[in-house]
Protein backbone atom coordinates (compact mmCIF):
# COMPACT_ATOMS: atom_id res chain seq x y z
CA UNK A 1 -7.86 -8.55 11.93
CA UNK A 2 -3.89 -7.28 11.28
CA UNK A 3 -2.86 -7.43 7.78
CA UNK A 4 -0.49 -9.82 9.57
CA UNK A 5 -2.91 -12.10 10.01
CA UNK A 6 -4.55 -11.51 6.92
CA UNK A 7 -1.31 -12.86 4.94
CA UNK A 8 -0.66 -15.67 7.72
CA UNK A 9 -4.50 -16.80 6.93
CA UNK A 10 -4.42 -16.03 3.10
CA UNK A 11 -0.66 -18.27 2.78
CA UNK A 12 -1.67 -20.90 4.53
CA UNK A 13 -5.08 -21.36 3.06
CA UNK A 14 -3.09 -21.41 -0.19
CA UNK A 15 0.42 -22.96 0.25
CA UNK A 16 -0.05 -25.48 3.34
CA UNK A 17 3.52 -24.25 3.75
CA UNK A 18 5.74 -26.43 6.12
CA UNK A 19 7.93 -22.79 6.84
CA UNK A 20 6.33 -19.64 7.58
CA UNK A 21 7.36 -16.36 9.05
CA UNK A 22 5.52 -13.19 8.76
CA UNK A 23 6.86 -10.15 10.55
CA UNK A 24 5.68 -6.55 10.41
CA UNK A 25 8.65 -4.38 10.05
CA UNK A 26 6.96 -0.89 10.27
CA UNK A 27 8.19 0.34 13.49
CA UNK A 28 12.13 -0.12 11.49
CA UNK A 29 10.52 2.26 8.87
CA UNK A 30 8.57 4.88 11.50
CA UNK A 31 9.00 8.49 10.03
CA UNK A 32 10.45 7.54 6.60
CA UNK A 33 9.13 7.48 3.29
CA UNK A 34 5.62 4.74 3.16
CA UNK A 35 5.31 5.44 6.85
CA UNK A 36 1.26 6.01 6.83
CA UNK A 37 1.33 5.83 10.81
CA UNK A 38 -0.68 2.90 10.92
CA UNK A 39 2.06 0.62 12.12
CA UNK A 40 1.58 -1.70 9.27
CA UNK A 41 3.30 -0.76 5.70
CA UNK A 42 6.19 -2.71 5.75
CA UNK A 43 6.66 -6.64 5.74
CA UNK A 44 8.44 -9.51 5.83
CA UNK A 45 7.40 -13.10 4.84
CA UNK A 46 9.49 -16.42 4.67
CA UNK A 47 7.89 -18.99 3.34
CA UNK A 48 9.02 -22.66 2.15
CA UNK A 49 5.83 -25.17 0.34
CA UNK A 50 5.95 -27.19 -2.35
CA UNK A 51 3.81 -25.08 -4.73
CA UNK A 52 7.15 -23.18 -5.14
CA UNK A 53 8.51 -25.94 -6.53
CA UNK A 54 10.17 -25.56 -10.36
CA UNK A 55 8.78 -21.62 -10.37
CA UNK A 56 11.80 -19.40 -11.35
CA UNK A 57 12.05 -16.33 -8.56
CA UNK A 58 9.44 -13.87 -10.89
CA UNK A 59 6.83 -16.85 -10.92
CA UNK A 60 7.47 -17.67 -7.01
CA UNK A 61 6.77 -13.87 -6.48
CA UNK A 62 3.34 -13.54 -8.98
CA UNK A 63 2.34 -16.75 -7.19
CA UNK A 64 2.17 -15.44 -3.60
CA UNK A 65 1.51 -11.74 -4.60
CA UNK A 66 -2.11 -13.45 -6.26
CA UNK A 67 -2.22 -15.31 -2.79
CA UNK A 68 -2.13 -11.70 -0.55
CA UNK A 69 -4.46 -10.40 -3.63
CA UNK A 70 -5.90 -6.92 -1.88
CA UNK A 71 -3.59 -6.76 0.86
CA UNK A 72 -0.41 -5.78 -1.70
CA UNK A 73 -1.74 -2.40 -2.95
CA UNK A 74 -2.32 -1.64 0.74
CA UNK A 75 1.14 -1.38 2.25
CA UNK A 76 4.27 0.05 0.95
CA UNK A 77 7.19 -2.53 1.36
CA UNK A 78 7.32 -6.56 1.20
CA UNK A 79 10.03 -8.66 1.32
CA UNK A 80 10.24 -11.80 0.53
CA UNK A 81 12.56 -14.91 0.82
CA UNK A 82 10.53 -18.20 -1.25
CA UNK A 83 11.65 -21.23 -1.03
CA UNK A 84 9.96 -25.03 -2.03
């Protein structure tokens, strides 16, 4: 399975969002700095549920980082755009 679709199944199981994108950005980063070669070290995620809800921006973010648990400390870049 793609760490992809380890976050897709990992933020859903969690959030039930109603919004959620997940793209791999790697090939934007190939030959720069956190570029392992594997084609998966950087990341985007937009996601929009309800658990976000009243969470400030640094709670939305410890929220869904404890979500991807293991999968964080394995790539180099995530962004991220939360919203309830």
């Amino acid at each position: 399975m793609s760490i992809r679709d380890e976050m897709i199944t990992r933020l859903e199981a969690t959030f039930q969002p109603r919004e959620l994108e997940v793209e791999n950005e790697s090939y934007k980063h190939a030959g720069h700095a956190g570029d392992d070669g594997s084609g998966e070290s950087h990341f985007a995620i937009r996601i929009r549920a309800e658990a976000f809800e009243g969470l400030n921006r640094v709670q939305q973010h410890r929220t869904l980082h404890k979500a991807l648990g293991d999968i964080v400390p394995r790539i180099h870049a995530l962004g991220l755009d939360i919203g309830a």
